[in-house]
Protein backbone atom coordinates (compact mmCIF):
# COMPACT_ATOMS: atom_id res chain seq x y z
CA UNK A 1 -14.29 28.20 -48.68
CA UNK A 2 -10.53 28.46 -47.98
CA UNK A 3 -9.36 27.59 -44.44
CA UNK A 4 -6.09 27.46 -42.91
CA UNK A 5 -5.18 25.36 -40.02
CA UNK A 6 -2.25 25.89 -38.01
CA UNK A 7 -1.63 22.99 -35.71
CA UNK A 8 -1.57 19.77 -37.53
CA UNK A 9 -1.34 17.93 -34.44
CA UNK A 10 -5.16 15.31 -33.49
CA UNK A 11 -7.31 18.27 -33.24
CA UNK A 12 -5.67 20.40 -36.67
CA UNK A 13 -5.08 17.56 -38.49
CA UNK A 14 -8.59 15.62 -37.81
CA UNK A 15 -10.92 18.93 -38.62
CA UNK A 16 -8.52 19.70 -41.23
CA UNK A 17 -8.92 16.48 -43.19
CA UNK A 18 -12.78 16.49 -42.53
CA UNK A 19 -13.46 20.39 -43.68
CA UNK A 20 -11.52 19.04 -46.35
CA UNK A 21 -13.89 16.44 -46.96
CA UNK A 22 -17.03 19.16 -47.04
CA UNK A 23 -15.26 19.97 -50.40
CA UNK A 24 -13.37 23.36 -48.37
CA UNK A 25 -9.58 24.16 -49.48
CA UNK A 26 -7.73 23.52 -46.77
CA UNK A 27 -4.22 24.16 -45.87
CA UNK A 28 -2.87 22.90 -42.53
CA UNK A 29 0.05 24.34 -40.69
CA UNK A 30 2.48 23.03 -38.90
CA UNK A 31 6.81 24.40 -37.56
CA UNK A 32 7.47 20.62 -37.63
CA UNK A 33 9.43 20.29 -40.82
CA UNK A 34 9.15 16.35 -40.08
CA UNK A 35 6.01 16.16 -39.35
CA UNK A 36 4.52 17.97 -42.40
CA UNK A 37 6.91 15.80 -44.49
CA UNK A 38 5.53 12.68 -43.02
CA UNK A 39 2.22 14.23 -43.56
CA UNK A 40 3.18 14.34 -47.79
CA UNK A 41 4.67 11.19 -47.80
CA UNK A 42 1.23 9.61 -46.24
CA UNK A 43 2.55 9.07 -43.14
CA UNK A 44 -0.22 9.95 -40.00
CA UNK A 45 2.33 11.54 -36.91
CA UNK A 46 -1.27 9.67 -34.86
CA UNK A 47 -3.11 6.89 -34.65
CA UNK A 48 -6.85 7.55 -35.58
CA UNK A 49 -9.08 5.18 -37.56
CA UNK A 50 -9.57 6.03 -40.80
CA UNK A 51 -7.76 9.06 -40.64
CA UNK A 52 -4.87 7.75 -43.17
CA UNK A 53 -7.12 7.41 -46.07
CA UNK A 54 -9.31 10.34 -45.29
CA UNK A 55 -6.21 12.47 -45.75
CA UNK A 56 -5.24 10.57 -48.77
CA UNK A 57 -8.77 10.89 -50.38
CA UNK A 58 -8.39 14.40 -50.04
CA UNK A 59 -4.58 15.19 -50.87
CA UNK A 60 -5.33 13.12 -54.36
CA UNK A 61 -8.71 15.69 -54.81
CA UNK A 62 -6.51 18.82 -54.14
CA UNK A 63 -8.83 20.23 -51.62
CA UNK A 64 -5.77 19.32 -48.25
CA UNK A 65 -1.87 20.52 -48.37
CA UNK A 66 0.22 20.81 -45.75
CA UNK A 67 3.16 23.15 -45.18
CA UNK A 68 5.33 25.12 -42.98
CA UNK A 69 5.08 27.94 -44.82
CA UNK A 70 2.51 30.33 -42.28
CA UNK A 71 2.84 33.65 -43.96
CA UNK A 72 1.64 31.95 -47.21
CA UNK A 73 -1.21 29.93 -46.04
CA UNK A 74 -2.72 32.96 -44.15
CA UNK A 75 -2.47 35.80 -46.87
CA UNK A 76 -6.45 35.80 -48.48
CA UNK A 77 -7.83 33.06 -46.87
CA UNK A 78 -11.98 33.21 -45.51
CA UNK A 79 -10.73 31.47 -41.83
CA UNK A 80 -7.90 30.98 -39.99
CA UNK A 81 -8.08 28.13 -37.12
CA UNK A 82 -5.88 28.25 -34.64
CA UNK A 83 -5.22 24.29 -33.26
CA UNK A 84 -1.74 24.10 -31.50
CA UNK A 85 -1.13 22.52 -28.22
CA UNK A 86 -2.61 24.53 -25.36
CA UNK A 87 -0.38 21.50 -22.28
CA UNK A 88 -0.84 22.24 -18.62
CA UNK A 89 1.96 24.80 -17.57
CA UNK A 90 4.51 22.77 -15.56
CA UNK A 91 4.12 23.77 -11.60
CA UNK A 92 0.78 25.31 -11.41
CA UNK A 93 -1.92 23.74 -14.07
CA UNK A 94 -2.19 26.80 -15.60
CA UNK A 95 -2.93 26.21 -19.34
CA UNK A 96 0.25 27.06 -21.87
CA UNK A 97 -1.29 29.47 -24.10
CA UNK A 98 2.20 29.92 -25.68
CA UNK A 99 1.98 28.29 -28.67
CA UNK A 100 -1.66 30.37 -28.89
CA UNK A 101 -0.15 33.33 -28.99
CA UNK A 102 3.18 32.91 -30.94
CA UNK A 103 0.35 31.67 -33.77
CA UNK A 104 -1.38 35.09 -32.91
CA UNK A 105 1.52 37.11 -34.00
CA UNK A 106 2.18 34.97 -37.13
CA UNK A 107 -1.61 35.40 -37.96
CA UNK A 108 -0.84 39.05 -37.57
CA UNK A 109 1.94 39.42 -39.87
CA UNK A 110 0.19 37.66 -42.40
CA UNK A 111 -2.81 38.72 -42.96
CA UNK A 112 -3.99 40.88 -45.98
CA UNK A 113 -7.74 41.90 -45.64
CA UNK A 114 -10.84 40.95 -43.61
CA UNK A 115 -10.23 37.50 -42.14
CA UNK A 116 -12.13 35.09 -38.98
CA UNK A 117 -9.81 33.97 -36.86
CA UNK A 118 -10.92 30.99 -34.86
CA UNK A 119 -9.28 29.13 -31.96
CA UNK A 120 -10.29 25.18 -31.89
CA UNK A 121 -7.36 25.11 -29.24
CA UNK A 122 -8.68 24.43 -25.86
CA UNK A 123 -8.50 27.94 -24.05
CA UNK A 124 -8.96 29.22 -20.91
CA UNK A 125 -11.94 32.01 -20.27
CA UNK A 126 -11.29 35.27 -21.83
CA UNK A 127 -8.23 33.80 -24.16
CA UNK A 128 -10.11 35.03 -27.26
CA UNK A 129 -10.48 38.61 -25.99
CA UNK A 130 -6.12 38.73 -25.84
CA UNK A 131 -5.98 37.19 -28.97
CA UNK A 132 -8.11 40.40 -30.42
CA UNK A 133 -5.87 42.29 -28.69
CA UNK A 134 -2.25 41.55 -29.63
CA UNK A 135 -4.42 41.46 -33.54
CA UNK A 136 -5.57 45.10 -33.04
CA UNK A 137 -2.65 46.20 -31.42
CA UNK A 138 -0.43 44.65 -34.78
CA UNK A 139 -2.47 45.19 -36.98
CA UNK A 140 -5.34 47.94 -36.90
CA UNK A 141 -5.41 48.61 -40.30
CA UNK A 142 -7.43 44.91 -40.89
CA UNK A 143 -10.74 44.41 -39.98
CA UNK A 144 -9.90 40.68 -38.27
CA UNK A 145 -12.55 39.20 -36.32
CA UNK A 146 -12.20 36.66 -33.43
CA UNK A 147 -13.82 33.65 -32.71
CA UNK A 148 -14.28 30.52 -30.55
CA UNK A 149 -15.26 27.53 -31.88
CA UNK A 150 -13.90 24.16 -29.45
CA UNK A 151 -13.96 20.80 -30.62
CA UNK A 152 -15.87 18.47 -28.86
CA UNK A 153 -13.57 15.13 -30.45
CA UNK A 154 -13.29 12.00 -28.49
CA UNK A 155 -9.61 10.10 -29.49
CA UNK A 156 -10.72 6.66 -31.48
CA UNK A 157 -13.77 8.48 -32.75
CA UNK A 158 -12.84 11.51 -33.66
CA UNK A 159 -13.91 11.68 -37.43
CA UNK A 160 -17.34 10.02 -36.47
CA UNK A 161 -17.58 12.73 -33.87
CA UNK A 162 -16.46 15.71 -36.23
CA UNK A 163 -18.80 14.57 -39.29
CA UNK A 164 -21.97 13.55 -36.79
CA UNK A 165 -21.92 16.44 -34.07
CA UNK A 166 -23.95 16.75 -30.94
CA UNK A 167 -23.13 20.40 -31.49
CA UNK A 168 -21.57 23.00 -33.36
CA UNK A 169 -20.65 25.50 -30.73
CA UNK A 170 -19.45 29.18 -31.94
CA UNK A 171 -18.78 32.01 -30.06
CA UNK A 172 -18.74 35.61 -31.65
CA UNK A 173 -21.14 38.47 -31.81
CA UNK A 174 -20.07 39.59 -35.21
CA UNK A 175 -22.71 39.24 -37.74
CA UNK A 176 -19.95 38.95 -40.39
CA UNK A 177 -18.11 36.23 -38.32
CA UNK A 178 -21.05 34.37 -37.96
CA UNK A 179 -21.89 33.86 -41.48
CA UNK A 180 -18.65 32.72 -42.65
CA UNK A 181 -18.65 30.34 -39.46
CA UNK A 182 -21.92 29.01 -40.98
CA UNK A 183 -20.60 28.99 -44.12
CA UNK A 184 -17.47 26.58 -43.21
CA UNK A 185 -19.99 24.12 -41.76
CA UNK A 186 -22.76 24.21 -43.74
CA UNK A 187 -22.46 20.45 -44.83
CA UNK A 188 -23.01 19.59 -40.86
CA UNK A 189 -25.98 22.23 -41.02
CA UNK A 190 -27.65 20.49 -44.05
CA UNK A 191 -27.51 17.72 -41.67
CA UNK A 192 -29.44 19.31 -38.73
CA UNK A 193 -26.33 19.11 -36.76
CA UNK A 194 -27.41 22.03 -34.31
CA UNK A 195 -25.21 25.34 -34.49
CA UNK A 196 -24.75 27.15 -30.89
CA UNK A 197 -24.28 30.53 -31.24
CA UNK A 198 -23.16 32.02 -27.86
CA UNK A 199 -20.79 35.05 -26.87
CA UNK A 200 -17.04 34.55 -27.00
CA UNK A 201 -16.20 33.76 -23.23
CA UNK A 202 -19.48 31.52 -23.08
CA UNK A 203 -17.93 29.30 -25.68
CA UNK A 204 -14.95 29.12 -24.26
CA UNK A 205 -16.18 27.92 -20.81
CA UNK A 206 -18.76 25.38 -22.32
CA UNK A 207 -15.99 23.11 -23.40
CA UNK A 208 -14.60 23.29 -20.09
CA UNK A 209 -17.66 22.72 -18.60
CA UNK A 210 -18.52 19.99 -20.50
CA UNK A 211 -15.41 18.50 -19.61
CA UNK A 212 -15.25 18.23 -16.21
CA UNK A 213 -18.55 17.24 -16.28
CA UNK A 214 -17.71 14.24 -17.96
CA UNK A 215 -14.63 13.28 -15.75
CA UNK A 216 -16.93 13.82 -12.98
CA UNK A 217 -19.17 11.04 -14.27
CA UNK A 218 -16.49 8.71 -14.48
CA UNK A 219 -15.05 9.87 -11.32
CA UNK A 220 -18.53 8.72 -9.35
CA UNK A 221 -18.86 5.34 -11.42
CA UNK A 222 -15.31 5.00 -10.17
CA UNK A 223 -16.36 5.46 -6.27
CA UNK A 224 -19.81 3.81 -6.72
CA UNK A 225 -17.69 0.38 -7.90
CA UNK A 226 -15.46 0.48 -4.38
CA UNK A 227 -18.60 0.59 -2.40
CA UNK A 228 -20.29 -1.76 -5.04
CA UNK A 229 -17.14 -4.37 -4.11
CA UNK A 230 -17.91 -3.55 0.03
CA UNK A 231 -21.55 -4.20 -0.16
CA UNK A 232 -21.40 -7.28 -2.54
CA UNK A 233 -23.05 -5.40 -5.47
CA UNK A 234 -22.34 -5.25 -8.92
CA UNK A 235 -21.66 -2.25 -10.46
CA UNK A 236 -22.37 -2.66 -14.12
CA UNK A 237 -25.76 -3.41 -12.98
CA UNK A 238 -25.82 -0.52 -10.52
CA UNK A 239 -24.44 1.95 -14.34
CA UNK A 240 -27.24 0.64 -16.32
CA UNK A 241 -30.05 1.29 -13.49
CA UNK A 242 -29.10 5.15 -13.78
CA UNK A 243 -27.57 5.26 -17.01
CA UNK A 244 -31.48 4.34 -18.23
CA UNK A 245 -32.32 7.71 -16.68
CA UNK A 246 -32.17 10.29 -19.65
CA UNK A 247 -31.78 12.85 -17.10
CA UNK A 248 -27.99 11.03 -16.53
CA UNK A 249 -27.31 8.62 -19.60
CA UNK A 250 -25.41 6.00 -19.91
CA UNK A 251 -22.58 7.43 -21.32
CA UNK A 252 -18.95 7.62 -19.26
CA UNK A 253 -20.88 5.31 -16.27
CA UNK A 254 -17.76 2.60 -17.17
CA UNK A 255 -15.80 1.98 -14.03
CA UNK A 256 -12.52 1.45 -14.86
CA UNK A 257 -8.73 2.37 -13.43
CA UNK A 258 -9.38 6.43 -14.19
CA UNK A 259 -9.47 8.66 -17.08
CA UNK A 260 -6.63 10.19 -18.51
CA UNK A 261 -5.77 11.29 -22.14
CA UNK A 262 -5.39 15.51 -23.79
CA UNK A 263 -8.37 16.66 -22.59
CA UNK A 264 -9.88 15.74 -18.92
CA UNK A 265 -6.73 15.78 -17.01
CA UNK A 266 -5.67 19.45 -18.19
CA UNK A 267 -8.99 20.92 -18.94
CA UNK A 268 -9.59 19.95 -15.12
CA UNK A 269 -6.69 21.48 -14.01
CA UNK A 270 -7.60 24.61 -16.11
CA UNK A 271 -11.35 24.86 -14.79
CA UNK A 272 -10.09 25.15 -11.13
CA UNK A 273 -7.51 27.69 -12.10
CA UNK A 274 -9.71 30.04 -13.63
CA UNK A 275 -12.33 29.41 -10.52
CA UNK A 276 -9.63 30.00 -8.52
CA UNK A 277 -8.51 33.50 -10.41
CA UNK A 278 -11.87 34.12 -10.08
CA UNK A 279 -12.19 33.39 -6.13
CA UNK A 280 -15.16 31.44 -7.19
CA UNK A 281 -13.98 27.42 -6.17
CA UNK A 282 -15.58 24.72 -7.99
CA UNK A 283 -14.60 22.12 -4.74
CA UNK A 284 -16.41 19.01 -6.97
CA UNK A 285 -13.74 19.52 -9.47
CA UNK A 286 -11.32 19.83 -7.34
CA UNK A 287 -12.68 16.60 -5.57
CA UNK A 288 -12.72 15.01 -9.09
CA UNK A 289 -8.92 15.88 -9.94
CA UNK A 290 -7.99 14.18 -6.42
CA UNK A 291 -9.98 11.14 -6.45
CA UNK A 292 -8.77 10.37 -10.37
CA UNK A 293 -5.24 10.95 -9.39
CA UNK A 294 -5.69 8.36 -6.23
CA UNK A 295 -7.54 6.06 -8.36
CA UNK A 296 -4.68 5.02 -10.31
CA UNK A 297 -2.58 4.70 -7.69
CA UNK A 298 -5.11 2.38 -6.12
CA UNK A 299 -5.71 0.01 -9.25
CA UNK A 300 -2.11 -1.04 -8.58
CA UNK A 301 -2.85 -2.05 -5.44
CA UNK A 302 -5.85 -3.91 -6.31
CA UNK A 303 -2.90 -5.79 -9.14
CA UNK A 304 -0.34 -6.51 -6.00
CA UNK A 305 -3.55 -7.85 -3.70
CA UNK A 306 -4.31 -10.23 -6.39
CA UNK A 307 -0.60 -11.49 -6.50
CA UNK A 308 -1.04 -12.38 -3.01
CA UNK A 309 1.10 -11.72 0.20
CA UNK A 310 4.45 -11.50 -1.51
CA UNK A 311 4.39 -9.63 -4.95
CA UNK A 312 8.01 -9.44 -5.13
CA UNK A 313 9.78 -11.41 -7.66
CA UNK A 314 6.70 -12.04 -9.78
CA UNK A 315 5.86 -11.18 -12.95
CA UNK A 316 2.48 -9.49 -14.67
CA UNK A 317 1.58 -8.98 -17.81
CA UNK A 318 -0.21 -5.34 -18.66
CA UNK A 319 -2.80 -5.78 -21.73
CA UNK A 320 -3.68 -2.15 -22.97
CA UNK A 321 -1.10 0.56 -22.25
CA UNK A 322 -2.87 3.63 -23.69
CA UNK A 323 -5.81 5.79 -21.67
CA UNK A 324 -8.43 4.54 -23.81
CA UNK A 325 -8.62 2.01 -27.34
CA UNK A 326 -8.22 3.35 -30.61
CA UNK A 327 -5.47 6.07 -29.91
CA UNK A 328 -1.64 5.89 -29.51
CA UNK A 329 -2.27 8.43 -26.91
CA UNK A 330 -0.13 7.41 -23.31
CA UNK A 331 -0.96 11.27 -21.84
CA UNK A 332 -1.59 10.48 -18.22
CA UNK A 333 -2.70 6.94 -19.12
CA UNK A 334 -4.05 4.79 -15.86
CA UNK A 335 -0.94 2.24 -16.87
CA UNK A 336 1.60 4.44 -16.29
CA UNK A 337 0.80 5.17 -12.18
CA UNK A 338 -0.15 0.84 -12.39
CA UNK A 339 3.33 -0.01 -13.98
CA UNK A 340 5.08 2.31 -11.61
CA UNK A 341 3.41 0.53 -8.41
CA UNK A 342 4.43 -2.64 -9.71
CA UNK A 343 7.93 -1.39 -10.06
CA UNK A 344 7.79 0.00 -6.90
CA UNK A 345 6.94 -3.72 -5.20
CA UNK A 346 9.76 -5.44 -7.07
CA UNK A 347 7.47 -6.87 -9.86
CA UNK A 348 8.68 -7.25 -13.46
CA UNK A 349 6.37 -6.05 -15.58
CA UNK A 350 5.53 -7.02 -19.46
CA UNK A 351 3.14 -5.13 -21.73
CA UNK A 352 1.27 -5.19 -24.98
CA UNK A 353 -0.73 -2.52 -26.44
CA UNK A 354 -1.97 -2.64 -30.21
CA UNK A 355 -0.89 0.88 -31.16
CA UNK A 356 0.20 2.29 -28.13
CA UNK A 357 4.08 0.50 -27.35
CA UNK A 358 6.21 3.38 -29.26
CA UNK A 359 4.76 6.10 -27.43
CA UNK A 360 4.38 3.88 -24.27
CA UNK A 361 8.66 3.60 -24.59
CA UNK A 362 9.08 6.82 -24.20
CA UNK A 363 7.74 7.36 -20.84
CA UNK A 364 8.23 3.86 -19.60
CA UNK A 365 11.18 2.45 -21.11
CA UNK A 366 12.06 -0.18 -18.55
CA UNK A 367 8.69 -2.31 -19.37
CA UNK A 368 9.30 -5.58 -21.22
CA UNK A 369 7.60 -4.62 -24.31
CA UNK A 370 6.02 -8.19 -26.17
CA UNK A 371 4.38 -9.35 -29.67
CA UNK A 372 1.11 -10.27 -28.33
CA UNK A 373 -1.21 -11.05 -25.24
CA UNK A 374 -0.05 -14.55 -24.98
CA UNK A 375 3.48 -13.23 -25.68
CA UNK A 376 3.16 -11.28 -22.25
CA UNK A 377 1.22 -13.21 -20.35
CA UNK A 378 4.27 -16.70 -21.37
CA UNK A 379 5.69 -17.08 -17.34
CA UNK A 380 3.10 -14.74 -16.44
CA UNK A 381 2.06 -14.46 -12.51
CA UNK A 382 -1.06 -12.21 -13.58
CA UNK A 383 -2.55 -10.76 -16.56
CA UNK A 384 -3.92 -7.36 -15.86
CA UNK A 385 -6.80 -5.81 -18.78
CA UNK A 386 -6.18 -2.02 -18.53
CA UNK A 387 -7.58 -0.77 -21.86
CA UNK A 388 -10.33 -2.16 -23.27
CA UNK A 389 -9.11 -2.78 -26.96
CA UNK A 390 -11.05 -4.98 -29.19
CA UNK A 391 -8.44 -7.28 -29.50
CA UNK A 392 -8.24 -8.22 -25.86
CA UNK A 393 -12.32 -8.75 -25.32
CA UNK A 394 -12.23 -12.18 -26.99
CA UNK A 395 -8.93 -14.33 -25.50
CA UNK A 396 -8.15 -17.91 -25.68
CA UNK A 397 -8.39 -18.41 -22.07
CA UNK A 398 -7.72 -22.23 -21.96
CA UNK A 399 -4.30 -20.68 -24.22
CA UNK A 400 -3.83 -17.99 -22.07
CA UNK A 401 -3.79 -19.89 -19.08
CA UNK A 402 -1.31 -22.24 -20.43
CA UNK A 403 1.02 -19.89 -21.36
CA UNK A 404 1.27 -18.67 -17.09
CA UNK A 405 2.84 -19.08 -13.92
CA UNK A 406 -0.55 -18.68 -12.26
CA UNK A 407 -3.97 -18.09 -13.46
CA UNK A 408 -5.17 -14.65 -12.40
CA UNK A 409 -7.11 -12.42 -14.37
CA UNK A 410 -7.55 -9.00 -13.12
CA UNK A 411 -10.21 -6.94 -15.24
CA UNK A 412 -9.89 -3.18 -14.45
CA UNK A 413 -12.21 -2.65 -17.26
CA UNK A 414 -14.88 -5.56 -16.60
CA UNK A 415 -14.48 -6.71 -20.04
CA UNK A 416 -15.47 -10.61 -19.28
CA UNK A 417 -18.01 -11.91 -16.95
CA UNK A 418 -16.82 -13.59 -13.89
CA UNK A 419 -18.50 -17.24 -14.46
CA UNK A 420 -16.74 -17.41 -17.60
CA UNK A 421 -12.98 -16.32 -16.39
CA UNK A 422 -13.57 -19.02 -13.12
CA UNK A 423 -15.03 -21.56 -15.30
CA UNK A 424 -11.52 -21.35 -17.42
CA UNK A 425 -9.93 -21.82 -13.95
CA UNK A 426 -8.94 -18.31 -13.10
CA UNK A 427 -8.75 -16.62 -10.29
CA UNK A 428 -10.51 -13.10 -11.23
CA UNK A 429 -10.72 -10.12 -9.90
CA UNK A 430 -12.74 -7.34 -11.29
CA UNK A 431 -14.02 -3.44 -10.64
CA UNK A 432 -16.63 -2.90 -8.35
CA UNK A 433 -17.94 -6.30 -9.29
C-alpha cells in the first residue's frame, strides 16, 4: 500500500520506517528542511535502537523517502497519517492541536480522490470529529474518511513495540476505512497481533486511558517505597508480591525518582482537561499529576540528606540524565527538578548520560557535563544513579570509590543491592529499600 506520514518526528519516523519494513511505500513528511536532509544523509534527528539501520535497510529497498514536499506526498496515496507534535499548551495543559490541524488543511489541499486519513498523534476526545470537519468543509467534493489509530510506543523499545503489538487499536465506523486500515497492517495481523476495532472517540480516549493508568502504577510504587523506607520494608520485594498477581502485573511497579518523558506527563495533563470540560473529575489523576510532580522535587532531597548536614560547597555526580535508558529524550526528565535542588543548595553538580548530554545542554546548561561515570564521579562528594542505563548497572566500585571525595552511593533506581555497595565501603542509600 502507499502511506504518507507527516511528522517525521519518534512517533512518524518509527511507524514510518517499520510500515516500511511490511514492504508498504512510504513517504514521510516533515516542514523541517534540516531535519529531512539529515534524514537523506542517514542521519537519525533521535536516538532509538536500531532505528538507523532500519531506515537505511529500507531507503536502499526504495520502499521509505522523505521530503518536505506535502502536496506531493498526499496526491493518490491509500493513507495519510497524521504524526506531528500534539505539546501541552503553555498555561493551562490543554493539548496543542495546532500542528494537527495546520496538517488538516494541507491534507485538504492535497488530496485527489478517496483517501483514510489517520491521526497517530496523541489527541484529545472528539479531535477526529474536527478534523472531518475542516476536511468536509474544504473539500466536499472527496469522499475522505477519518480515523484514529494511537500508538502505543514505549521510547528505547519502540520498534520491538511497533513490530510485536499488544494491540492494534482503530477507531472508525467506515467499512471502507476499516479495510484499508487492515490492509496497512496486515503483516502484524498474520501475526495474531489483535486488531481493536472501536468508534472514533473510544479510540481516542483508550490511549489516554491507558496512559494514566500506567503513570498511576508508577505513581503508587513510588508512595508504597516511602512507607516501605518508614516501616523497614523493602520495596522490590513488596513490587514482586503484587506484580505476581496477573490481575496487576509486574510491569511499571519500579520505584524510582518519577516518570517523565512525551507521553505521561502531557497525556495526564490532557485526561484531566477533558474530565474537567466534561465536569466529570478524574481526582486519582489529578492525585497522580501532583504526587509525580512532588516526587522529583523530593528525590533531591533524599541527594542533599545523604550529603549530610551541610550540602553546600560539595560536589555530586548525576549518572543518567534522560527520563528513562535508551532515548535522548530530557522531556520532564526526574534529573532536571534533582539538578535544580542541588543548585538551589549551593552544590556543583557533574553529569553523564550515554545519549542524553546534547539535549540535556539545552535545558541545563550550567551542569558540568563529563566523559564517563568515573569522569564525574573524580572529586566526587556523591554519585547519584538516576536512569537506569545499562552501562551504569555494572561499575567498578573499588574504581569508583577511588576516584571520590566521599563514598556515597545514592540509587534512585535500586539498580545494586545494598550488601554489595556497603561491602565496597559505601555509604548507600536507596528507594524505598
Amino acid at each position: 500500500m502507499r502511506i504518507t506520514m507527516i511528522g517525521s518526528g519518534y512517533v512518524g519516523l518509527v511507524s514510518g520506517a517499520c510500515f516500511a519494513d511490511f514492504g508498504h511505500e512510504v513517504i514521510c513528511v516533515d516542514k523541517d528542511e534540516g531535519k529531512i536532509a539529515a534524514l537523506k544523509a542517514g542521519r537519525m534527528p533521535i536516538y532509538e535502537p536500531g532505528l538507523e539501520a532500519l531506515v537505511a535497510t529500507n531507503v536502499a529497498a526504495g520502499r521509505l523517502t522523505f521530503t518536505t514536499d506535502l502536496a506531493a506526498s498526499v496526491a493518490g496515496v491509500d493513507a495519510v497519517f497524521i504524526a506531528v507534535g500534539t505539546p501541552s499548551r503553555r498555561g493551562d495543559g490543554h493539548a496543542d492541536l495546532s500542528y494537527v490541524f495546520g496538517a488538516t488543511e494541507e491534507i485538504a489541499a492535497a488530496v485527489t480522490g478517496p483517501t483514510v486519513v489517520v491521526t497517530k498523534s496523541t489527541v484529545p476526545v472528539g479531535t477526529g470529529d474536527k478534523v472531518e470537519a475542516i476536511l468536509r468543509e474544504k473539500r466536499p467534493d472527496v469522499n475522505v474518511q477519518v480515523v484514529s489509530n494511537p500508538e502505543f510506543l514505549r521510547e528505547g523499545a519502540a520498534i520491538g513495540d511497533f513490530k510485536r503489538p499488544d494491540r492494534i487499536v482503530i477507531g472508525t465506523d467506515d467499512e471502507e476505512a476499516r479495510r484499508v486500515m487492515r490492509g496497512v497492517y496486515r503483516p502484524l495481523y498474520l501475526n495474531e497481533s489483535p486488531i481493536l476495532f472501536t468508534g472514533r472517540r473510544t479510540s481516542e480516549l483508550i490511549k489516554y486511558a491507558a496512559n494514566a493508568f500506567l503513570a498511576t502504577k508508577i505513581t503508587f510504587i513510588n508512595e508504597i517505597a516511602d512507607l516501605c523506607e518508614a516501616v523497614g520494608a523493602d520495596v522490590q520485594d513488596v513490587s514482586r508480591g503484587i506484580g505476581l498477581d496477573n490481575r496487576i502485573g509486574k510491569k511499571f511497579l519500579h520505584a524510582g525518582p518519577g516518570y517523565g518523558g512525551s507521553c505521561f506527563p502531557k497525556d495526564t495533563l490532557a485526561l484531566l482537561k477533558t474530565a474537567e470540560d466534561f465536569e466529570s473529575p478524574v481526582h486519582i489523576v489529578e492525585a497522580v499529576v501532583k504526587v509525580n510532580d512532588s516526587r522529583k522535587r523530593a528525590m533531591g532531597r533524599k541527594v542533599l540528606h545523604a550529603l549530610g548536614a551541610e550540602p553546600k560547597g560539595k560536589t555530586v555526580a548525576l549518572l543518567g540524565l534522560t527520563f528513562k535508558p535508551n532515548t535522548d529524550d530530557m522531556r520532564d526528565a526526574p534529573s532536571i527538578a534533582i539538578a535544580q535542588a542541588l543548585a538551589d543548595a549551593g552544590v556543583t553538580v557533574r553529569a553523564h548520560d550515554p545519549e542524553g548530554m546534547e539535549a540535556a545542554r539545552r535545558s541545563m546548561p550550567d551542569l558540568d557535563y563529563r566523559k564517563d561515570a568515573y569522569d564525574a564521579a573524580e572529586g566526587a562528594d556523591a554519585v547519584v544513579i538516576v536512569t537506569e542505563w545499562d552501562a551504569y548497572r555494572a561499575l567498578d566500585l573499588a574504581k569508583l570509590k577511588a576516584a571520590m571525595a566521599a563514598p556515597v552511593l545514592v540509587d534512585l533506581r535500586n539498580v545494586y543491592r545494598r550488601d554489595e555497595v556497603e561491602g565496597a565501603g559505601f555509604a548507600y542509600t536507596a528507594v524505598g529499600r
